[in-house]
PDB file of N, CA and C in Angstrom:
ATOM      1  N   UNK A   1      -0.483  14.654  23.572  1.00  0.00           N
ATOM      2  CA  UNK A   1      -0.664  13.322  24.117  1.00  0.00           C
ATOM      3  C   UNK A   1      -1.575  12.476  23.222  1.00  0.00           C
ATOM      4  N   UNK A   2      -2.784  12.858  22.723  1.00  0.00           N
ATOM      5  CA  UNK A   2      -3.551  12.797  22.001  1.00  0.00           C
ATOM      6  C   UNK A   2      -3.210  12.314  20.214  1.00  0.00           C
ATOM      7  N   UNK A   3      -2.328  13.242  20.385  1.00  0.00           N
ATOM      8  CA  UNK A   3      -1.733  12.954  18.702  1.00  0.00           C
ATOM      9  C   UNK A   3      -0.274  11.550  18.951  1.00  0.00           C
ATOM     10  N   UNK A   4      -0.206  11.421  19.804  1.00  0.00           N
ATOM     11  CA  UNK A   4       0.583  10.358  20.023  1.00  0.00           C
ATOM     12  C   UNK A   4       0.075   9.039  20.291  1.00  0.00           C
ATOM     13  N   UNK A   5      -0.585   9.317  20.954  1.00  0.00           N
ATOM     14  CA  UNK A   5      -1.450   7.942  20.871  1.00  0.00           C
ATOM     15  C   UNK A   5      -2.340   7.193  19.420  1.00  0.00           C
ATOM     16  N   UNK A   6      -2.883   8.446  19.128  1.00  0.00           N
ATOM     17  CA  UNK A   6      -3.066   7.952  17.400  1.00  0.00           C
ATOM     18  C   UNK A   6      -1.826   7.743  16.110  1.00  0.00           C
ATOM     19  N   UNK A   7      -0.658   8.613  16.372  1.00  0.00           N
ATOM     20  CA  UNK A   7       0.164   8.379  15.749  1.00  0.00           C
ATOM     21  C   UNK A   7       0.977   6.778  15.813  1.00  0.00           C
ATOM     22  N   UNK A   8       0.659   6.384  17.349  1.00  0.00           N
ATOM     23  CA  UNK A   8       0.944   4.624  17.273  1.00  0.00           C
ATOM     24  C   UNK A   8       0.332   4.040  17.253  1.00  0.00           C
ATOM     25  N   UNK A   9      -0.877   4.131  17.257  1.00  0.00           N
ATOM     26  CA  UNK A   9      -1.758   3.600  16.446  1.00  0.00           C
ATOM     27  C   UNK A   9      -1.672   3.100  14.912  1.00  0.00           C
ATOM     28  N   UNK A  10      -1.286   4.547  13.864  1.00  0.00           N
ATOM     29  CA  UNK A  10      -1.042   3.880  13.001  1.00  0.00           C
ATOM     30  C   UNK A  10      -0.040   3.355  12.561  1.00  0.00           C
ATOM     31  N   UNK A  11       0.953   3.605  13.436  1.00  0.00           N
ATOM     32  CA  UNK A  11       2.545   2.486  13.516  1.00  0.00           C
ATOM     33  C   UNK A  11       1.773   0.647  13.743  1.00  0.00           C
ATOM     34  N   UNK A  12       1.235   0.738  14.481  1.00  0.00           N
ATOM     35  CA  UNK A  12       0.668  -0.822  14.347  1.00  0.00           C
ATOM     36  C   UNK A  12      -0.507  -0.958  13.404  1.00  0.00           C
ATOM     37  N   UNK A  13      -1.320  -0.461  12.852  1.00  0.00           N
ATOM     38  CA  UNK A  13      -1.831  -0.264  11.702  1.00  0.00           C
ATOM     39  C   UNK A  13      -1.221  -0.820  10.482  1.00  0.00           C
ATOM     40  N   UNK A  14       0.134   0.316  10.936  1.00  0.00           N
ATOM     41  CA  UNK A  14       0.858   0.023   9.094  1.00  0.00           C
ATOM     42  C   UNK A  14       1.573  -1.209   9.292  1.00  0.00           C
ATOM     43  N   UNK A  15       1.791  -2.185  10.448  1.00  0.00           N
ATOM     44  CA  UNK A  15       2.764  -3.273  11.236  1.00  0.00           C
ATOM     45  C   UNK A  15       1.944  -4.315  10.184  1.00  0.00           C
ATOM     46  N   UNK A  16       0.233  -4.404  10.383  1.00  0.00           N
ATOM     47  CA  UNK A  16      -0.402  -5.273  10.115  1.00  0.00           C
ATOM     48  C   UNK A  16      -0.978  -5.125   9.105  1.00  0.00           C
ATOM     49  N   UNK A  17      -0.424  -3.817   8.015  1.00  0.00           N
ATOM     50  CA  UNK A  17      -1.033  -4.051   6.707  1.00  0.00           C
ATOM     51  C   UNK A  17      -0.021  -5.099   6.092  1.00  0.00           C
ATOM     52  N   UNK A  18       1.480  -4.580   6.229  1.00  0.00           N
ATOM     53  CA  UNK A  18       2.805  -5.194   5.998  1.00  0.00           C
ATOM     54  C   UNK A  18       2.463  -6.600   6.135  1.00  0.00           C
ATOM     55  N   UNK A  19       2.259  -6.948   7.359  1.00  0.00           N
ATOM     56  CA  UNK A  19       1.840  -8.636   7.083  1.00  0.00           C
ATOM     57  C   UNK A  19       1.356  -9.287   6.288  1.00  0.00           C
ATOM     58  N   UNK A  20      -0.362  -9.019   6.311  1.00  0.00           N
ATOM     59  CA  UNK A  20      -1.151  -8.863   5.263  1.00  0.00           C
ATOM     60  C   UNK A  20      -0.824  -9.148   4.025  1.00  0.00           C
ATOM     61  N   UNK A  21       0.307  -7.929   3.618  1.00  0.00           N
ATOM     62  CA  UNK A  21       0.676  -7.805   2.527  1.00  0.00           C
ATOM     63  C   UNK A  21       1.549  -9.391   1.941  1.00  0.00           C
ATOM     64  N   UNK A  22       2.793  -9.334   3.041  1.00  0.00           N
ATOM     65  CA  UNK A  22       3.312 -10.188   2.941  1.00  0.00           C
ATOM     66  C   UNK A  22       2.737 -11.646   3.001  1.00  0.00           C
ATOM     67  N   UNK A  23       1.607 -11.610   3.580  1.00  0.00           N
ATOM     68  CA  UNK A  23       1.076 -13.226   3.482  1.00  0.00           C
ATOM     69  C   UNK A  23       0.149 -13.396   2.287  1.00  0.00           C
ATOM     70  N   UNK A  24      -0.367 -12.039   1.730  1.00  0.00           N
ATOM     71  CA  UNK A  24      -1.049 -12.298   0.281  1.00  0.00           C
ATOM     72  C   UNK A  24       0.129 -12.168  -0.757  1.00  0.00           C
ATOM     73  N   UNK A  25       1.719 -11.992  -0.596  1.00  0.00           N
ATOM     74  CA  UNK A  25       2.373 -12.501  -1.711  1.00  0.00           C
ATOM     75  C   UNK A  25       3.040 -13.932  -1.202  1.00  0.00           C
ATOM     76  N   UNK A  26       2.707 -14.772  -0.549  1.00  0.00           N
ATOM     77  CA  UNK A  26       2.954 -15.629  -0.267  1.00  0.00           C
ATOM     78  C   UNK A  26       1.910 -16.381  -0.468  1.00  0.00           C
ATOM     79  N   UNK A  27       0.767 -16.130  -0.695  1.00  0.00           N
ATOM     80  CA  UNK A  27      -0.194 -17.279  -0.799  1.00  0.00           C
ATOM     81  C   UNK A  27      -1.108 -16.905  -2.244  1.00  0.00           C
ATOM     82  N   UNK A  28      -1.188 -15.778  -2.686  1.00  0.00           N
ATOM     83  CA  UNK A  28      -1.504 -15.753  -3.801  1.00  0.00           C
ATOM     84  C   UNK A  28      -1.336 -16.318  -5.124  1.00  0.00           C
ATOM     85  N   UNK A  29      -1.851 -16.533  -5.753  1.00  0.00           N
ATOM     86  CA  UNK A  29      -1.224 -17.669  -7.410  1.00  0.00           C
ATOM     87  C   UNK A  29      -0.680 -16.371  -8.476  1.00  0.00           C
ATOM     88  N   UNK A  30      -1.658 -15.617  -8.888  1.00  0.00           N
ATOM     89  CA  UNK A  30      -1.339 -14.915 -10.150  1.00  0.00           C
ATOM     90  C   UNK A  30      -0.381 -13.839  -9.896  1.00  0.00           C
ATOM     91  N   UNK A  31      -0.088 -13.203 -10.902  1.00  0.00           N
ATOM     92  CA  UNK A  31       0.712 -12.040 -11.001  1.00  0.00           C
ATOM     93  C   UNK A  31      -0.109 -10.980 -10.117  1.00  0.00           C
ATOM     94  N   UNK A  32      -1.591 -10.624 -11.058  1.00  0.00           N
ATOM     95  CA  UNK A  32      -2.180  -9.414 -10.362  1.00  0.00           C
ATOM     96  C   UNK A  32      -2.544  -9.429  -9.253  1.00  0.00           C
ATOM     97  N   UNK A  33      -3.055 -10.777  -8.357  1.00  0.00           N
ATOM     98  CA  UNK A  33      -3.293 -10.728  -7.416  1.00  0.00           C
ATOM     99  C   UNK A  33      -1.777  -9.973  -6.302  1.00  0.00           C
ATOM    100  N   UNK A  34      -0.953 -10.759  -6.977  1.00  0.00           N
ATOM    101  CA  UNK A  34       0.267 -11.007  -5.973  1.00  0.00           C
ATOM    102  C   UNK A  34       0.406  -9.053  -5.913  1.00  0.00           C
ATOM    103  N   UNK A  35       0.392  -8.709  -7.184  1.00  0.00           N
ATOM    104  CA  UNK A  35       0.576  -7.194  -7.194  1.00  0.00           C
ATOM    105  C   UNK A  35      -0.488  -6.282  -6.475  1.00  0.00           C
ATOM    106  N   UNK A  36      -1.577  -7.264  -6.351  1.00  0.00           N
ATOM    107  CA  UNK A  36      -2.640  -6.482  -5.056  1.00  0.00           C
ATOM    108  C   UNK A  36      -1.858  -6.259  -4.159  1.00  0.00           C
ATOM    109  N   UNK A  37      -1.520  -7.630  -4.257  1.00  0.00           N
ATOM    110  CA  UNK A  37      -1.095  -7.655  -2.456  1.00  0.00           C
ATOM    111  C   UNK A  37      -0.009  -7.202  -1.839  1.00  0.00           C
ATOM    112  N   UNK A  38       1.117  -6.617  -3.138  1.00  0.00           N
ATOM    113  CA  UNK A  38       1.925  -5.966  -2.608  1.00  0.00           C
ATOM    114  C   UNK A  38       1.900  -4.399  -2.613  1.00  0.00           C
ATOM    115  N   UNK A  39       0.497  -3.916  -3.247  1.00  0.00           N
ATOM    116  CA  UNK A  39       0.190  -2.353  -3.330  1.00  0.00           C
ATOM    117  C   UNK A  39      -0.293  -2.416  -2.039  1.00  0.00           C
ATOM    118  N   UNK A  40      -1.294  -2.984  -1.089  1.00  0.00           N
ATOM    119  CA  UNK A  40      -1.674  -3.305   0.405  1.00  0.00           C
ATOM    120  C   UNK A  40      -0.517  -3.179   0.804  1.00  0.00           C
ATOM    121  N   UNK A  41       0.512  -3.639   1.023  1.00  0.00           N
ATOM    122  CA  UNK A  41       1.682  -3.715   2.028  1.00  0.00           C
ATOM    123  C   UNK A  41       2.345  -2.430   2.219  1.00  0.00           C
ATOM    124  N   UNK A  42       2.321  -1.760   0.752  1.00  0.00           N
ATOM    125  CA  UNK A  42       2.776  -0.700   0.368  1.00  0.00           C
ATOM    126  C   UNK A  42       2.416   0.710   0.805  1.00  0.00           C
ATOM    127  N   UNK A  43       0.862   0.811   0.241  1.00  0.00           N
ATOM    128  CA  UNK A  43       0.245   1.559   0.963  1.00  0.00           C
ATOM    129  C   UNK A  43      -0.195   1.621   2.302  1.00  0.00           C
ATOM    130  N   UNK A  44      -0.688   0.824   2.908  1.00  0.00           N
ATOM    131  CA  UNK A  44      -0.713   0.530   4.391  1.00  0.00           C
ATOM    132  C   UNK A  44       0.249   0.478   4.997  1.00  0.00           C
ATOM    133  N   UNK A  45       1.095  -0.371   4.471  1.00  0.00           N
ATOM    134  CA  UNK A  45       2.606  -0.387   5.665  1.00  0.00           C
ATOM    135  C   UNK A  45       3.619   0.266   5.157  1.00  0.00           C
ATOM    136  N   UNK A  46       3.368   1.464   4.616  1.00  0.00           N
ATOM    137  CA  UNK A  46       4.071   2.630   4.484  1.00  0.00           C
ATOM    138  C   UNK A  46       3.305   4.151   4.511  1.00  0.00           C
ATOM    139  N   UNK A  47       1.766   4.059   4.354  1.00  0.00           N
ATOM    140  CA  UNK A  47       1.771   5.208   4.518  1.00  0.00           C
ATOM    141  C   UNK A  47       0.609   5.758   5.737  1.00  0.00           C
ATOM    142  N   UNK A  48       0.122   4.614   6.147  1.00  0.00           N
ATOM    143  CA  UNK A  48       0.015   5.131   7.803  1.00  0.00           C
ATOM    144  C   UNK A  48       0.863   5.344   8.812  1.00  0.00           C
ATOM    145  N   UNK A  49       2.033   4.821   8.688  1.00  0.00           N
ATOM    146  CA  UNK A  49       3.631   4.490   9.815  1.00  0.00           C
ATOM    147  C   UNK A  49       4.254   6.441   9.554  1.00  0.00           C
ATOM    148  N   UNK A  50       3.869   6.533   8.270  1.00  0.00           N
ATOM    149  CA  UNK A  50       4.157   7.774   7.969  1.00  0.00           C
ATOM    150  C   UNK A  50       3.013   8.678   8.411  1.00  0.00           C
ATOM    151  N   UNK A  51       2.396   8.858   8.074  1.00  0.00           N
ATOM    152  CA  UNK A  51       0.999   9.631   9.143  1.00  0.00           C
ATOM    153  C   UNK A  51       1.101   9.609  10.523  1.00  0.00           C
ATOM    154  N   UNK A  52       1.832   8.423  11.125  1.00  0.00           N
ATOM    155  CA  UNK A  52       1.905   8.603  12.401  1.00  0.00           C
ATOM    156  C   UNK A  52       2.787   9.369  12.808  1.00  0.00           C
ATOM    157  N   UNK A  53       4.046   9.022  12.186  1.00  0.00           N
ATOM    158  CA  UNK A  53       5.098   9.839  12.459  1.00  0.00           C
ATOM    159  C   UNK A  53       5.361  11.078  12.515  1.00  0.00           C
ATOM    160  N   UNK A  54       4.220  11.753  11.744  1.00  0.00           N
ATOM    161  CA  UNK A  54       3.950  12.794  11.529  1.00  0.00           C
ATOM    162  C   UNK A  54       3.066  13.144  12.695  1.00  0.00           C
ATOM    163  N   UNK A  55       1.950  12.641  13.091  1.00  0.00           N
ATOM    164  CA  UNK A  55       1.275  13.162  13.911  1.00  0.00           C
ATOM    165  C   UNK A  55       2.421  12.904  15.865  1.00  0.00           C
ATOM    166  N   UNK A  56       3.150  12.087  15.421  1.00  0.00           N
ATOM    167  CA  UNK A  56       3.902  11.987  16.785  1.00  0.00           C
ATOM    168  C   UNK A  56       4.625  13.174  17.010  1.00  0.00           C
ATOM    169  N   UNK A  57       5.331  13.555  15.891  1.00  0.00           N
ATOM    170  CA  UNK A  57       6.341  14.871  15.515  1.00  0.00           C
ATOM    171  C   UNK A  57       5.373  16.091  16.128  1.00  0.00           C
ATOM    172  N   UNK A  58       4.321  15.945  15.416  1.00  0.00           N
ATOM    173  CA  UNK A  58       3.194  17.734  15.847  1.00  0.00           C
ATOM    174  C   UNK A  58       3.014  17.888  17.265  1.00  0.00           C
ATOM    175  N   UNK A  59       2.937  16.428  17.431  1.00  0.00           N
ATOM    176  CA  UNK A  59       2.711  16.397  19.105  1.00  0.00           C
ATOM    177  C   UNK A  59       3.647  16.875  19.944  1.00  0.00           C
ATOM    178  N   UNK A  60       5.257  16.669  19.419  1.00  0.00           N
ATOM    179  CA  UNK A  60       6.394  16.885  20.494  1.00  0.00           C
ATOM    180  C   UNK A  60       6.940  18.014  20.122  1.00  0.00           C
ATOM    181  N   UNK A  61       6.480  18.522  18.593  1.00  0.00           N
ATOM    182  CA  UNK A  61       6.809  20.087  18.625  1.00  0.00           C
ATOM    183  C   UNK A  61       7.869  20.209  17.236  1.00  0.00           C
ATOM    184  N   UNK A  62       7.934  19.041  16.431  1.00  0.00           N
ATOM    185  CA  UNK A  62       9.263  18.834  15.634  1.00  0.00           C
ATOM    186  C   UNK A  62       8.356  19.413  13.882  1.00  0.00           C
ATOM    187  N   UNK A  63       7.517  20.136  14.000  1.00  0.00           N
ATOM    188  CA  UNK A  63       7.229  20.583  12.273  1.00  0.00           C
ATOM    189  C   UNK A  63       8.127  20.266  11.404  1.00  0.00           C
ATOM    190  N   UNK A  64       9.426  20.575  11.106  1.00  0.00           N
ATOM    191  CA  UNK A  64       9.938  20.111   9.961  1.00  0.00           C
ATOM    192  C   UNK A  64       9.576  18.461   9.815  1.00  0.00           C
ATOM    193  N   UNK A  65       9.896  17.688  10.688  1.00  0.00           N
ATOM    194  CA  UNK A  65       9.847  16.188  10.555  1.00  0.00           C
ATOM    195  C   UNK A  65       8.419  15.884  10.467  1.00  0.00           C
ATOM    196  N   UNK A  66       7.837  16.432  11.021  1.00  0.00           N
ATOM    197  CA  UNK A  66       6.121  16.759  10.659  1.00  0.00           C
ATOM    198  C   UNK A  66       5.808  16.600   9.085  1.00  0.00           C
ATOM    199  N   UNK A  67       6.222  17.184   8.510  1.00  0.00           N
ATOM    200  CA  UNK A  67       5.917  18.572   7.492  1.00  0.00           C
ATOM    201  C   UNK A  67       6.613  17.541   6.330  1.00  0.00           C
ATOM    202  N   UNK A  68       7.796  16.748   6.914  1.00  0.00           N
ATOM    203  CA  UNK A  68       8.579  15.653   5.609  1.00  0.00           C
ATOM    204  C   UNK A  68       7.589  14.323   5.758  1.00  0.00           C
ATOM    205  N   UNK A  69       7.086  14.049   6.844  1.00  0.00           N
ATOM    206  CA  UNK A  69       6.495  13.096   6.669  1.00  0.00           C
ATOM    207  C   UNK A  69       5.406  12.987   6.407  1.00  0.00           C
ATOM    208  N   UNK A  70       4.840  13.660   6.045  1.00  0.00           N
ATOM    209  CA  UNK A  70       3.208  13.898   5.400  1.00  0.00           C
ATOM    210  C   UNK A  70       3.513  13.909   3.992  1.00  0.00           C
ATOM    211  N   UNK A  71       4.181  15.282   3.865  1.00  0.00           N
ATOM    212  CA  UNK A  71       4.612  14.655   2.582  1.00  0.00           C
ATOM    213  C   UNK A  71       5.239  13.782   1.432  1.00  0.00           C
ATOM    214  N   UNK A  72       5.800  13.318   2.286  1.00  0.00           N
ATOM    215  CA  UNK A  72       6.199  11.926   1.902  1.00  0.00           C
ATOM    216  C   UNK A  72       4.843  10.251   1.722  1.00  0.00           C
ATOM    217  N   UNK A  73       4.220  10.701   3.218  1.00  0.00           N
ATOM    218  CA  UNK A  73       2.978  10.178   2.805  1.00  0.00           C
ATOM    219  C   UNK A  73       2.204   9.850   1.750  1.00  0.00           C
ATOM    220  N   UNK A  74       1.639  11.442   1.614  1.00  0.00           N
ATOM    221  CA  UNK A  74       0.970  11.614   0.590  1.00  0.00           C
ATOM    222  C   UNK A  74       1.710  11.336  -1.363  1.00  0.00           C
ATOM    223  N   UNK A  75       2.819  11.647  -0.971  1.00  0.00           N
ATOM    224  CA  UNK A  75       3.825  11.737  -2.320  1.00  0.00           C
ATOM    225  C   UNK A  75       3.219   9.672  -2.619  1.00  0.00           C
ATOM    226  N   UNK A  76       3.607   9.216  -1.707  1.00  0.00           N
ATOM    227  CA  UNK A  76       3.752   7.308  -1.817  1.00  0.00           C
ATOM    228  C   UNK A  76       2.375   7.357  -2.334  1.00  0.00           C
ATOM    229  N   UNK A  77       1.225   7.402  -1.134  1.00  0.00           N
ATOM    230  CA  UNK A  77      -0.437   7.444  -1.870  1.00  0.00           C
ATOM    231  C   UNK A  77       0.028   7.297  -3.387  1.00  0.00           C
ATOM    232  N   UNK A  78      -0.091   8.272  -3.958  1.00  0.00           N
ATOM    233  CA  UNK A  78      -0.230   8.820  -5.265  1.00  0.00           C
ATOM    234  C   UNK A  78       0.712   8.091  -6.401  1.00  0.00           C
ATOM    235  N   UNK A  79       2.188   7.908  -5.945  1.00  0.00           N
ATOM    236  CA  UNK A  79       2.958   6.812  -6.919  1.00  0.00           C
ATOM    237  C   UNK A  79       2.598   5.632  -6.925  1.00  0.00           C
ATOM    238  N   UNK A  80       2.375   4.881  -5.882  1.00  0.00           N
ATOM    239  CA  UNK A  80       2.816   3.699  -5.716  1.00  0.00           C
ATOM    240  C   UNK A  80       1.257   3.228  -6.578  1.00  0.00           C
ATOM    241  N   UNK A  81       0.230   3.998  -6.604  1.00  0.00           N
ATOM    242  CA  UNK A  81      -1.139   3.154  -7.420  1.00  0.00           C
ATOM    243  C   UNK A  81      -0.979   3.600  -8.927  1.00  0.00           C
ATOM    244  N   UNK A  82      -0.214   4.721  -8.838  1.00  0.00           N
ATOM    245  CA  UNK A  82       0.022   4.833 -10.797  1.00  0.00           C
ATOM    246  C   UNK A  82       1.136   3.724 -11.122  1.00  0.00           C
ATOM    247  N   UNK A  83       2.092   3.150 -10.148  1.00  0.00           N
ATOM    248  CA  UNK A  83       3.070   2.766 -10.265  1.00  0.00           C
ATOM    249  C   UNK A  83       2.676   1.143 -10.637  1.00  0.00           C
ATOM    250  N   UNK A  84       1.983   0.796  -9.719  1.00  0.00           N
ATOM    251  CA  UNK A  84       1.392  -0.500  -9.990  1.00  0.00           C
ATOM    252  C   UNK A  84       0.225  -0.446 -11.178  1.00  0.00           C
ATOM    253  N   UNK A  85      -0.651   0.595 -11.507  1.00  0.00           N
ATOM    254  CA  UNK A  85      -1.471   0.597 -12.667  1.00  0.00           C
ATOM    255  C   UNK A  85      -0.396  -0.028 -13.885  1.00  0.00           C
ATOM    256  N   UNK A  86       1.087   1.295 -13.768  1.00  0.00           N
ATOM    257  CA  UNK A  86       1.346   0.943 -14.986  1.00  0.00           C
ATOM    258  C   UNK A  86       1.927  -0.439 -15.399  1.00  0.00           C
ATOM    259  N   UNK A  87       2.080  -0.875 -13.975  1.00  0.00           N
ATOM    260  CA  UNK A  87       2.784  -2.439 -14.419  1.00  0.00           C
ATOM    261  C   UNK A  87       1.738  -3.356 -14.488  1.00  0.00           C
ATOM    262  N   UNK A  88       0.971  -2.943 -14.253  1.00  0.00           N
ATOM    263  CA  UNK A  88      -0.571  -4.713 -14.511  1.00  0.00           C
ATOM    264  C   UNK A  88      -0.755  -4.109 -16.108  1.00  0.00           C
ATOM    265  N   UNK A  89      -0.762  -3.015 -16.149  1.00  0.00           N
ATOM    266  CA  UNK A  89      -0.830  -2.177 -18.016  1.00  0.00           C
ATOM    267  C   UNK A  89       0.301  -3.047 -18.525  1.00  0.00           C
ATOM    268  N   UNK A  90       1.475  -2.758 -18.613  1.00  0.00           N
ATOM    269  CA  UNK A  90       2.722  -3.089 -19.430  1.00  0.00           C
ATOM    270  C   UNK A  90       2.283  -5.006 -19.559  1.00  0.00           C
ATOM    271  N   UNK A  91       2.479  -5.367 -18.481  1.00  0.00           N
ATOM    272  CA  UNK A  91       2.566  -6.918 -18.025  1.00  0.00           C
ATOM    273  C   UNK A  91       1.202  -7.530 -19.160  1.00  0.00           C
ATOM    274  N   UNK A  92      -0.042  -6.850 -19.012  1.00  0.00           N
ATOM    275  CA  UNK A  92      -0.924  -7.153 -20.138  1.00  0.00           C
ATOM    276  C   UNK A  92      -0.861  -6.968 -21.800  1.00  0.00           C
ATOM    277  N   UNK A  93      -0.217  -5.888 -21.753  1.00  0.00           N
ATOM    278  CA  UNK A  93      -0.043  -5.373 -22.753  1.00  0.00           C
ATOM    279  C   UNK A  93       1.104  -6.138 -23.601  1.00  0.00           C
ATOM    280  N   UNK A  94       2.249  -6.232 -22.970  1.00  0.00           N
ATOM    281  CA  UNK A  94       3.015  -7.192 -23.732  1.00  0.00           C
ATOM    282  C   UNK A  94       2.534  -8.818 -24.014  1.00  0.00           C
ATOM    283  N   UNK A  95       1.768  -9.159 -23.350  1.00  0.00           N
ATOM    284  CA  UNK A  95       0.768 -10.535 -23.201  1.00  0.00           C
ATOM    285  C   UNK A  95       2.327 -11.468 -22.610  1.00  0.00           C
ATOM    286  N   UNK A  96       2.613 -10.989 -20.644  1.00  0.00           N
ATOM    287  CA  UNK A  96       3.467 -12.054 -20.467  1.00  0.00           C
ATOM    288  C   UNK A  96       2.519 -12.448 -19.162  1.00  0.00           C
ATOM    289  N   UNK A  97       1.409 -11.470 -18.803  1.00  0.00           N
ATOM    290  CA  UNK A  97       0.189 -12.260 -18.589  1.00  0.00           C
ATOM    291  C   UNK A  97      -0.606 -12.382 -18.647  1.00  0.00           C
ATOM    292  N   UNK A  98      -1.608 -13.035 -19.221  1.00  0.00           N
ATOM    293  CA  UNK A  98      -2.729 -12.804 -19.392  1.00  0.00           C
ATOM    294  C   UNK A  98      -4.189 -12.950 -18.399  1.00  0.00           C
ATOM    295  N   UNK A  99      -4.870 -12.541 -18.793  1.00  0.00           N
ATOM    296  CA  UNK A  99      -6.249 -12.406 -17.626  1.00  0.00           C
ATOM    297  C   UNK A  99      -7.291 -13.460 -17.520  1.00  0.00           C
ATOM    298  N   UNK A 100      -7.206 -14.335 -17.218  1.00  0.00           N
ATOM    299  CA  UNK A 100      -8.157 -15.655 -16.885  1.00  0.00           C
ATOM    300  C   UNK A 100      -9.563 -14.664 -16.218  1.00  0.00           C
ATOM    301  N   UNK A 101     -10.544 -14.834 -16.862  1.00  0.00           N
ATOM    302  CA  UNK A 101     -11.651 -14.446 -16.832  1.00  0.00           C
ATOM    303  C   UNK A 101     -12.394 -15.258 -14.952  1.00  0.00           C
ATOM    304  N   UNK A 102     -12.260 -16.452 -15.625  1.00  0.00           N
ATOM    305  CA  UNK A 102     -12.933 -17.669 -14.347  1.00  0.00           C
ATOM    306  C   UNK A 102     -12.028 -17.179 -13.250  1.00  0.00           C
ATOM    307  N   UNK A 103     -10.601 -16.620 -12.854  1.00  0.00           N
ATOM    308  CA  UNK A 103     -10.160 -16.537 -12.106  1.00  0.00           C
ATOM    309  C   UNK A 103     -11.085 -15.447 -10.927  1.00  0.00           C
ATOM    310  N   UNK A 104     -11.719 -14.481 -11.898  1.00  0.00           N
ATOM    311  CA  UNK A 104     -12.046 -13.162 -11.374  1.00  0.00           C
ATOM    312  C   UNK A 104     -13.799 -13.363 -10.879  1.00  0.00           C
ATOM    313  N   UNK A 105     -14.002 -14.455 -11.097  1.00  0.00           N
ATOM    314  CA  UNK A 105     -15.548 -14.411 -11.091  1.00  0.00           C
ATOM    315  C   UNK A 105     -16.467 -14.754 -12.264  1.00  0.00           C
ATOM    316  N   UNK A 106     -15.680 -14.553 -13.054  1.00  0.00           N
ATOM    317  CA  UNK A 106     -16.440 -13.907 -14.416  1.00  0.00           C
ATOM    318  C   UNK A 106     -16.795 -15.207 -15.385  1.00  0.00           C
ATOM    319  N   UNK A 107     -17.698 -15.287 -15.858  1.00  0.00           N
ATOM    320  CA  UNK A 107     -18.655 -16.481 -16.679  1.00  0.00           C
ATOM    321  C   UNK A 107     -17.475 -17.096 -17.843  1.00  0.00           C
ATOM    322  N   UNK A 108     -16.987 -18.223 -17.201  1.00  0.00           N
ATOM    323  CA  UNK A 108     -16.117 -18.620 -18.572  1.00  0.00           C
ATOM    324  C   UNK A 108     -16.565 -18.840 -20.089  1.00  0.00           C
ATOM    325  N   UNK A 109     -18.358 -18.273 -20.490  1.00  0.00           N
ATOM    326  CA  UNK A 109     -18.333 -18.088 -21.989  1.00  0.00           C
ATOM    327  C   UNK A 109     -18.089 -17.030 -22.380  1.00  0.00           C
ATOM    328  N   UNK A 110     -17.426 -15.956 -21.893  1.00  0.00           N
ATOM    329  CA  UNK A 110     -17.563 -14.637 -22.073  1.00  0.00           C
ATOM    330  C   UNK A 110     -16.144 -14.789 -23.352  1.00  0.00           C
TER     331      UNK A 110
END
């Protein structure tokens, strides 16, 4: 009962990272930001919905579906931030964008 109630929990969790997500690529200007904001959507509104699902499954007795969705979880964690590293890497690296210093905070004599 217990694991179900937290497991929808993070079904609306991951509901309102997704938003989030979606309203910081909608209102964001730059590339990297926009790519923040779609690693947030990503990770949040995919891999708590999956944690839940998992913890809903343990609860009603279903381990295999348990057992895929954790790992699947955890599998996303782990791609989706090398996945986006390597594209703010490539995207710099080819110079199709570049990094405005003043954008970030940072002292425009630098």
């Amino acid at each position: 009962m217990i694991l179900s109630l937290i497991g929808t929990l993070l079904l609306i969790v991951g509901a309102v990272c997704d938003i989030f997500g979606a309203i910081g690529m909608h209102r964001f200007g730059n590339f990297y930001l926009r790519l923040h904001a779609a690693t947030v959507g990503t990770v949040g509104g995919k891999f708590y919905p999956l944690i839940g699902v998992g913890l809903i499954a343990l609860d009603r007795g279903l381990l295999p579906i348990a057992g895929v969705a954790f790992l699947s979880a955890f599998t996303l964690l782990i791609t989706t931030s090398v996945g986006s590293h390597a594209l703010a890497y490539a995207a710099e690296r080819a110079g199709v964008v570049k990094i405005e210093h003043d954008e970030l905070g940072g002292d425009e004599d630098d």
